[in-house]
N, C-alpha and C. Protein backbone atom coordinates (compact mmCIF):
# COMPACT_ATOMS: atom_id res chain seq x y z
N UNK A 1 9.86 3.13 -13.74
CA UNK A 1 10.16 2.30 -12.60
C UNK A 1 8.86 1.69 -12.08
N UNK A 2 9.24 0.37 -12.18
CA UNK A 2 7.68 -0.52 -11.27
C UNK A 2 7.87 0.08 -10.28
N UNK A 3 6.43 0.42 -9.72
CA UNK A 3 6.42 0.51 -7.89
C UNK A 3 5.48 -0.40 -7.62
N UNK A 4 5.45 -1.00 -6.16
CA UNK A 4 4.47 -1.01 -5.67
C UNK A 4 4.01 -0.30 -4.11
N UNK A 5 2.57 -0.53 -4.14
CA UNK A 5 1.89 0.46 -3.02
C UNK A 5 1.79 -0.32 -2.03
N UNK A 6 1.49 -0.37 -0.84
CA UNK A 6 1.01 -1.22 0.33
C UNK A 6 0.23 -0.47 1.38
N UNK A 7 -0.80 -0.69 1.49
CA UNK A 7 -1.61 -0.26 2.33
C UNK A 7 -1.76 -1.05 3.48
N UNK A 8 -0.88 -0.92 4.38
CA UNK A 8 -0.60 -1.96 5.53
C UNK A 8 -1.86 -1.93 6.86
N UNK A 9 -2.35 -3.07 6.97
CA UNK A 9 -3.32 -3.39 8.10
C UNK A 9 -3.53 -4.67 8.48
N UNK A 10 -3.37 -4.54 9.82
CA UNK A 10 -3.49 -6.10 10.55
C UNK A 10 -4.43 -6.95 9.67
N UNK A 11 -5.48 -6.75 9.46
CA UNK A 11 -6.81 -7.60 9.15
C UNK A 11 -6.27 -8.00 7.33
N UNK A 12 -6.38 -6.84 6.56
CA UNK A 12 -5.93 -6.97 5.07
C UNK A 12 -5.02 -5.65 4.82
N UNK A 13 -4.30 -6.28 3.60
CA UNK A 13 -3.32 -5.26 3.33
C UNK A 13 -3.70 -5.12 1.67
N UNK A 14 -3.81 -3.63 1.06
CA UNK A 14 -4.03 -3.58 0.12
C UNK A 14 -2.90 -3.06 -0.50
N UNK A 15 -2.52 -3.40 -1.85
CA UNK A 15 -1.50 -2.95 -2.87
C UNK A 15 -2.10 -2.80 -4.30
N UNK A 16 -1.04 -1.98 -4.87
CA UNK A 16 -1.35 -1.02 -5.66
C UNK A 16 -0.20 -1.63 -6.67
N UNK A 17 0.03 -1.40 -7.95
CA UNK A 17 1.13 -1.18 -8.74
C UNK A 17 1.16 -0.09 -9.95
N UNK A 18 2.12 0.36 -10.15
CA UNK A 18 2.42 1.16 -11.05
C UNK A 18 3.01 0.51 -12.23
N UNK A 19 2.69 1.43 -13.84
CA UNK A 19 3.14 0.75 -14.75
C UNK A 19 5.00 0.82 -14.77
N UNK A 20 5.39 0.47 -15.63
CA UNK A 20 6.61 0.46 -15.76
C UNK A 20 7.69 1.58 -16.45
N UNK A 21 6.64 2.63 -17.03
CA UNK A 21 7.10 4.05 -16.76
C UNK A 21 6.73 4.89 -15.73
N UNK A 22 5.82 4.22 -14.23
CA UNK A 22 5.81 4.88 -13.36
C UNK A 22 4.81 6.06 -13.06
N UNK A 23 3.80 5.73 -13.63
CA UNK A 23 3.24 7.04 -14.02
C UNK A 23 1.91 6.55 -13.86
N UNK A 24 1.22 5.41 -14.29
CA UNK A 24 -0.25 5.11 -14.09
C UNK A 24 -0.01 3.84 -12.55
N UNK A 25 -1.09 4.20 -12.51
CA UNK A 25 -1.56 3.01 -11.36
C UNK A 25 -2.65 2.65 -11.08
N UNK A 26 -2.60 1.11 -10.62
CA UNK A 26 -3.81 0.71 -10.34
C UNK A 26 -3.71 -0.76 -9.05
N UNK A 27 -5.11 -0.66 -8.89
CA UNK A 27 -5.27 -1.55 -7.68
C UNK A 27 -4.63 -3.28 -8.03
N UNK A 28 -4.13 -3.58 -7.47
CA UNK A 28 -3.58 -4.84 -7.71
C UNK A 28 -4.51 -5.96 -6.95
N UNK A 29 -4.13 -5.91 -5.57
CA UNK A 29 -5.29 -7.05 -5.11
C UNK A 29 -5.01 -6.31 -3.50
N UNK A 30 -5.74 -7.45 -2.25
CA UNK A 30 -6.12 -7.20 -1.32
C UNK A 30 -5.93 -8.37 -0.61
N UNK A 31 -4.76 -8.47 0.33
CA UNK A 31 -4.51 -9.66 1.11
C UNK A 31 -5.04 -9.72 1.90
N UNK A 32 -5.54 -10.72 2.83
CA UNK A 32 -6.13 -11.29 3.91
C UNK A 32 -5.21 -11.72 4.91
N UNK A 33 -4.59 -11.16 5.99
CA UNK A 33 -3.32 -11.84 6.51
C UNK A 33 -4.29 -12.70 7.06
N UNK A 34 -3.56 -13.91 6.76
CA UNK A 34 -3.68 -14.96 7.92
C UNK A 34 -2.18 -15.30 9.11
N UNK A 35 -1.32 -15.42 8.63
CA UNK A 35 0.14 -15.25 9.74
C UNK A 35 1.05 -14.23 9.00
N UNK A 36 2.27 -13.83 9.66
CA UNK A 36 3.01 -12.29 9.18
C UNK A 36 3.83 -13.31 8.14
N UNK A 37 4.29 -14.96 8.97
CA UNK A 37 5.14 -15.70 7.64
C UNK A 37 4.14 -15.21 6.02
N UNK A 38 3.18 -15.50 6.14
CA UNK A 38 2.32 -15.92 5.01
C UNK A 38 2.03 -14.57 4.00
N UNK A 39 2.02 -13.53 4.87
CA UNK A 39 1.78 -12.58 4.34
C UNK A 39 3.50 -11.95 3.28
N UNK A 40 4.76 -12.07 4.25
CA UNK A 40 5.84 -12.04 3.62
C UNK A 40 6.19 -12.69 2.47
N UNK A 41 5.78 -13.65 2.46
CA UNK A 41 6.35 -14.77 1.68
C UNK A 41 4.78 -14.36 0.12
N UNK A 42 3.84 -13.99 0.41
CA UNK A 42 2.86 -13.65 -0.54
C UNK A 42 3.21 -12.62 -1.33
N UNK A 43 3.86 -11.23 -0.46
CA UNK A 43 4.37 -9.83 -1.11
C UNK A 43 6.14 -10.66 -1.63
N UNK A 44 6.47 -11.30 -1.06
CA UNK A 44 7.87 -11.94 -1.83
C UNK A 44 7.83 -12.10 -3.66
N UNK A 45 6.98 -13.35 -2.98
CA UNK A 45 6.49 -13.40 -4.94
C UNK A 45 5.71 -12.68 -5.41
N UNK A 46 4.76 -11.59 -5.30
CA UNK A 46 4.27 -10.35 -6.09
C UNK A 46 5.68 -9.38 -6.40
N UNK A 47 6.79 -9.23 -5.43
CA UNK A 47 7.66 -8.84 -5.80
C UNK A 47 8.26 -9.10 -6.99
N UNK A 48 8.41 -10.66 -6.74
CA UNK A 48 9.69 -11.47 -8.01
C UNK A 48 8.92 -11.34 -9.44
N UNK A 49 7.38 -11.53 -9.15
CA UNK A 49 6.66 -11.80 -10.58
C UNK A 49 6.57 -10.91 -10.95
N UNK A 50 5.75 -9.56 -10.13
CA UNK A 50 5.73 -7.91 -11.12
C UNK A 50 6.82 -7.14 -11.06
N UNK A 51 8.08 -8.02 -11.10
CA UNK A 51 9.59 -7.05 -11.37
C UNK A 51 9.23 -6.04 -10.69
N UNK A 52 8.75 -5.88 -9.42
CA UNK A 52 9.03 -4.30 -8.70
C UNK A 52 10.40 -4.02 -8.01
N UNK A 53 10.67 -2.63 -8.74
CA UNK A 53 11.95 -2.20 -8.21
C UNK A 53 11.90 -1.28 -7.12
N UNK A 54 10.61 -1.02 -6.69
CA UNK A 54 10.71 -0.31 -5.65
C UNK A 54 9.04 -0.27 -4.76
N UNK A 55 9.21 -0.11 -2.91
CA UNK A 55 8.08 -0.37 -2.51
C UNK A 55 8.08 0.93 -1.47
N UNK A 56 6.49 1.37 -1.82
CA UNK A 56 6.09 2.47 -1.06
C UNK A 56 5.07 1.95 0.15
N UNK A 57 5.43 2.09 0.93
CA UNK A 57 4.46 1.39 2.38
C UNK A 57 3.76 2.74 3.17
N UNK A 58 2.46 2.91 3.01
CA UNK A 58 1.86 4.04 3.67
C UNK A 58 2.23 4.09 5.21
N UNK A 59 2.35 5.14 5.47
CA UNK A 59 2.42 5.71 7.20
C UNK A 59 1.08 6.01 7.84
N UNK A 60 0.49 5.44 8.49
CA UNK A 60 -0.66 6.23 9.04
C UNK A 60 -0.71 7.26 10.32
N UNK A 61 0.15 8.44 10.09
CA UNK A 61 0.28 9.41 11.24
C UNK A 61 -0.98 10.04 11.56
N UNK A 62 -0.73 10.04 12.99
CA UNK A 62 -2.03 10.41 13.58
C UNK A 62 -2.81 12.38 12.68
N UNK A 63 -3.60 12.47 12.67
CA UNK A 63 -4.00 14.03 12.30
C UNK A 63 -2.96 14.80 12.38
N UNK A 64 -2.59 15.45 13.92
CA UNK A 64 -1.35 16.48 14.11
C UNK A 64 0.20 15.52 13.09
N UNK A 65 0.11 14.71 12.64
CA UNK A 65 1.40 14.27 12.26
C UNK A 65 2.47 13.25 12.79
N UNK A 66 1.84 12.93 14.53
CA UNK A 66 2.34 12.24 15.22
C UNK A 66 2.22 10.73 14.91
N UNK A 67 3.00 9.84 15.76
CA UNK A 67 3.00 8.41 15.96
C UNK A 67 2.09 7.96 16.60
N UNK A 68 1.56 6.71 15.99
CA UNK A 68 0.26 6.08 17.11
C UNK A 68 0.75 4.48 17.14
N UNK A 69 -0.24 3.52 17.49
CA UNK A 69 0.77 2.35 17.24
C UNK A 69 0.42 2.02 16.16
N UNK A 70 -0.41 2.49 15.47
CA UNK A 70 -0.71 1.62 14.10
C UNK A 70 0.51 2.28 13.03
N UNK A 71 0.81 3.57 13.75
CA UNK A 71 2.34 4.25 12.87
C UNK A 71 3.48 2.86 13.16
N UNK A 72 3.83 2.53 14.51
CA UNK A 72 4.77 1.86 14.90
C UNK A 72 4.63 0.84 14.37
N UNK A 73 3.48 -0.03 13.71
CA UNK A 73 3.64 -1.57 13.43
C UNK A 73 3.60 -1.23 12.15
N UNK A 74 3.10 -0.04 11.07
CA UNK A 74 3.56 -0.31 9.92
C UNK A 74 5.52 0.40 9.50
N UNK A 75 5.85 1.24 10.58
CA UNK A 75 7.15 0.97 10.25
C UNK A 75 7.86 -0.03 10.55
N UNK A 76 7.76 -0.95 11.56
CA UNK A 76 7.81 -2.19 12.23
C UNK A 76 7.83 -3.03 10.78
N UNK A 77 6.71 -3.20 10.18
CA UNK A 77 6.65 -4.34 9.19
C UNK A 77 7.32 -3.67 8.01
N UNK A 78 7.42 -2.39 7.74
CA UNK A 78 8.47 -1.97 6.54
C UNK A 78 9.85 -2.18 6.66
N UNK A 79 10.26 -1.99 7.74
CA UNK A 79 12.05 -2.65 7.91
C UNK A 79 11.72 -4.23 7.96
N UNK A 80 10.77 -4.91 8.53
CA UNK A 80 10.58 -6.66 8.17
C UNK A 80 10.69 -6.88 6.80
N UNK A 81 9.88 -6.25 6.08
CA UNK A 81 9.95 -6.51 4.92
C UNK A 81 10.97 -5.63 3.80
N UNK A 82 11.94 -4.82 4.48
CA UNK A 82 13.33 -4.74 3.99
C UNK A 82 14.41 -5.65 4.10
N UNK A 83 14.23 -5.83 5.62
CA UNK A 83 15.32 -7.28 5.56
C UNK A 83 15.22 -8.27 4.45
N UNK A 84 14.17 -8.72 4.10
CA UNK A 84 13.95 -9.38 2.92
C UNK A 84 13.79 -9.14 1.62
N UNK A 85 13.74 -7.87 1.31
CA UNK A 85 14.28 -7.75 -0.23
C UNK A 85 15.28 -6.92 -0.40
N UNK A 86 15.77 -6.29 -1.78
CA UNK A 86 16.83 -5.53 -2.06
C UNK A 86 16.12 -3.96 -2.32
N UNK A 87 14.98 -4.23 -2.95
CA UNK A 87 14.14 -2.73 -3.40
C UNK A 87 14.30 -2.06 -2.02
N UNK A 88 14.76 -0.72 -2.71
CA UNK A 88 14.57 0.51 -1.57
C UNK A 88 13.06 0.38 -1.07
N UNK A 89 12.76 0.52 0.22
CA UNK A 89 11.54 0.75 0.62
C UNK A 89 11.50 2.30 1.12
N UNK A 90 9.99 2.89 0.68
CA UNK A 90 9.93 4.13 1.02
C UNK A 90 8.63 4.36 1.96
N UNK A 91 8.67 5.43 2.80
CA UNK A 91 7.49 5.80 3.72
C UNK A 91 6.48 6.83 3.10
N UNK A 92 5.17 6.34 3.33
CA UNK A 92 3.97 7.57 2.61
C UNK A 92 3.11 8.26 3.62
N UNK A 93 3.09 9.32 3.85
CA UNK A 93 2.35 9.90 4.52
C UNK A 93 1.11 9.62 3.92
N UNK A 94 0.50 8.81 5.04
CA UNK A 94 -0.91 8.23 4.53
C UNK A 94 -2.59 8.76 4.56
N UNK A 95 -2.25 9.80 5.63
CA UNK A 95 -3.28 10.32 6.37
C UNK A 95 -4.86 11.00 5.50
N UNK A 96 -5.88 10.62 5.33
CA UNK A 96 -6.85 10.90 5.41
C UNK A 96 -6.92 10.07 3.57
N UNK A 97 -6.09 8.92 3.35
CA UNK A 97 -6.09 8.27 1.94
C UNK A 97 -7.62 7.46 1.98
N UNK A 98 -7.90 6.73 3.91
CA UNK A 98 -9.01 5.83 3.59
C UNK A 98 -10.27 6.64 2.73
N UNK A 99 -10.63 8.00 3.50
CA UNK A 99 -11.48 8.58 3.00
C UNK A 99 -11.89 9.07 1.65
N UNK A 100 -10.66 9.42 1.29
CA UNK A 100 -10.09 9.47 0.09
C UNK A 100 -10.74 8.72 -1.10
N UNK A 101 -10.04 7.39 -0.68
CA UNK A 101 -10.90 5.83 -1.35
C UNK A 101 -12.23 5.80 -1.40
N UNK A 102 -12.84 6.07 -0.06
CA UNK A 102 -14.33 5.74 0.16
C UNK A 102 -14.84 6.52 -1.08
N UNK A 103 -14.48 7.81 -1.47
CA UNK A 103 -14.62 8.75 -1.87
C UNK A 103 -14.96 8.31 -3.74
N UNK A 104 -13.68 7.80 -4.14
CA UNK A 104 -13.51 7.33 -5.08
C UNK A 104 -14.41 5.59 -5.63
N UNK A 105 -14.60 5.30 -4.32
CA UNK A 105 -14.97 4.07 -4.96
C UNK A 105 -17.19 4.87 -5.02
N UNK A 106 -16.97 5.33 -4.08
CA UNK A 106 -18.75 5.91 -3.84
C UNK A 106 -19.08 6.79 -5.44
N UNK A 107 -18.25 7.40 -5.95
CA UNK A 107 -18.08 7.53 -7.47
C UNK A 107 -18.10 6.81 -8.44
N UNK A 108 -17.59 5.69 -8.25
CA UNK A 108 -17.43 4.29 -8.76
C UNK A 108 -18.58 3.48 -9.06
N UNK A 109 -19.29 3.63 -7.88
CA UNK A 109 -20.51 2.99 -7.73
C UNK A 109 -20.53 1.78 -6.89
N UNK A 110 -19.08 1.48 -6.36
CA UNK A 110 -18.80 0.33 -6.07
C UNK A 110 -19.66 0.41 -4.86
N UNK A 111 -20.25 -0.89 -4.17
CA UNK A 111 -21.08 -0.78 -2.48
C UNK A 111 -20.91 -2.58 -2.47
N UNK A 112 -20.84 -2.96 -0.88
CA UNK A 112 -21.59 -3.86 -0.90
C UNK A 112 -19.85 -4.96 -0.37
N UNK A 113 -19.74 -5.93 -0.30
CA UNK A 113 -18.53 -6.75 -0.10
C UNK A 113 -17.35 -6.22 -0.80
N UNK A 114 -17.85 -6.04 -2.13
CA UNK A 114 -16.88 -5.84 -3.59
C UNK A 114 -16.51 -4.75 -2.83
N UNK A 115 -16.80 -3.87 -2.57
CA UNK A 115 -16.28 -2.16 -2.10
C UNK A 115 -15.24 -2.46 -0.91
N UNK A 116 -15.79 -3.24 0.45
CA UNK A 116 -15.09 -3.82 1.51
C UNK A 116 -13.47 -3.93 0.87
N UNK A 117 -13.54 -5.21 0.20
CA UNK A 117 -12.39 -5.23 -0.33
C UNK A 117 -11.33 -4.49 -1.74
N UNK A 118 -12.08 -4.02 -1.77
CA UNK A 118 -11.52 -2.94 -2.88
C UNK A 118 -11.37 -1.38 -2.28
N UNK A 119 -11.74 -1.46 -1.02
CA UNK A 119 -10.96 -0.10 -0.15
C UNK A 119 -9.57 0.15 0.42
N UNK A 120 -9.07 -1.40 0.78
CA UNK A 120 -7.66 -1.47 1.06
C UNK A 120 -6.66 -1.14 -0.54
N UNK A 121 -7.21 -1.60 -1.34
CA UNK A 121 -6.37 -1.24 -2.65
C UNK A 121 -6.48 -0.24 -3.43
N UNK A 122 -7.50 0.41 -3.05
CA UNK A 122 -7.62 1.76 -3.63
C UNK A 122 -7.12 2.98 -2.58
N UNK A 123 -7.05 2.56 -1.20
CA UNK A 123 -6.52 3.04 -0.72
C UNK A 123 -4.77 3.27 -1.02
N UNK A 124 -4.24 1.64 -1.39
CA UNK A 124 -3.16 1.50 -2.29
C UNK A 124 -2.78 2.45 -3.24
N UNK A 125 -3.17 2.45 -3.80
CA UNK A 125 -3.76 3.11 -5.08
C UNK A 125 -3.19 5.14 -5.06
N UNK A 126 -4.22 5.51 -3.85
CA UNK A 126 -3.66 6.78 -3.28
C UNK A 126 -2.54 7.11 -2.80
N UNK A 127 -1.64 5.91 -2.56
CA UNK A 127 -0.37 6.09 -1.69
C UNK A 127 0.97 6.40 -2.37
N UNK A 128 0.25 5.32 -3.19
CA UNK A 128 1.40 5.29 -4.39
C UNK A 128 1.43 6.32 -5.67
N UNK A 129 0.11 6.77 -5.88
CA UNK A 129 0.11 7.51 -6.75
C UNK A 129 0.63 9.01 -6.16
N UNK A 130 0.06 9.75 -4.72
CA UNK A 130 0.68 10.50 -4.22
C UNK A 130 2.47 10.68 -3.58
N UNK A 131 3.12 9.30 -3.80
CA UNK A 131 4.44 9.35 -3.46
C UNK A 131 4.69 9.83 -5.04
N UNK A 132 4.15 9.10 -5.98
CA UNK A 132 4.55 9.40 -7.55
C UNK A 132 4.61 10.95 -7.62
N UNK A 133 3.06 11.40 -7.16
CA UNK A 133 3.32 12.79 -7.97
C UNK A 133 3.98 13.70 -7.15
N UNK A 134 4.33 13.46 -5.61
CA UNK A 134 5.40 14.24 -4.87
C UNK A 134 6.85 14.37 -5.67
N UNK A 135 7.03 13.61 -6.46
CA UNK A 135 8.38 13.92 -7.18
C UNK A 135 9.56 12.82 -6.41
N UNK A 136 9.21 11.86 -5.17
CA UNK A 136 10.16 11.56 -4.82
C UNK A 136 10.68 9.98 -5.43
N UNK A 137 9.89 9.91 -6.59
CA UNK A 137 10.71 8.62 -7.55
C UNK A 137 11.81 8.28 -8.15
């Protein structure tokens, strides 16, 4: 099963995709919202073109597990962006993925702009691959 990841944030949103047995993944790209139309209509057609049958949208719960508003606007934009497609959308407990990334890309070697933007998708990257190996695909 295609997935894709979304690492939801006002400024950029990073995504992730999985292959089509569901099992590898990798960073796809790193949007820049400029308006919420623009940004919908961008994940629309990444939808239609990488045949994804299904979308995992990270949660960012606070430490203890709770809601903050950055919880509220990415469930906010996951039912927006259900109204508009048919793929089940699923929720990822997101919590401590940025570091995670930093983590992985500082291994990488990556630094510098290139890293900037390649943290939202590797953050991607973690979301999706941890909904994968939770078993709930």
């Amino acid at each position: 099963m295609r997935a894709l990841g979304i690492d939801f944030g006002l400024k950029r949103v990073g995504l992730a995709v999985s292959d089509r047995t569901g099992t590898l993944v990798s960073p796809f790209k790193t949007i820049v919202r400029t308006s919420r139309n623009a940004l919908f209509d961008e994940l629309l057609e990444i939808i239609h073109n990488e045949v994804i049958e299904t979308v995992v949208v990270g949660l960012p719960l606070s430490l203890d597990g709770g809601d903050t508003l950055t919880t509220r606007q990415a469930r906010n934009f996951a039912e927006s962006l259900g109204r508009r497609i048919e793929q089940p959308i699923h929720l990822m407990d997101e919590r401590l993925t940025s570091a995670e990334a930093e983590e992985e890309l500082n291994a990488a070697g990556l630094y510098g702009k290139k890293r900037k933007m390649a943290l939202d998708s590797q953050a991607a990257v973690i979301i999706l691959r941890s909904w994968i190996e939770s078993g709930q695909s």
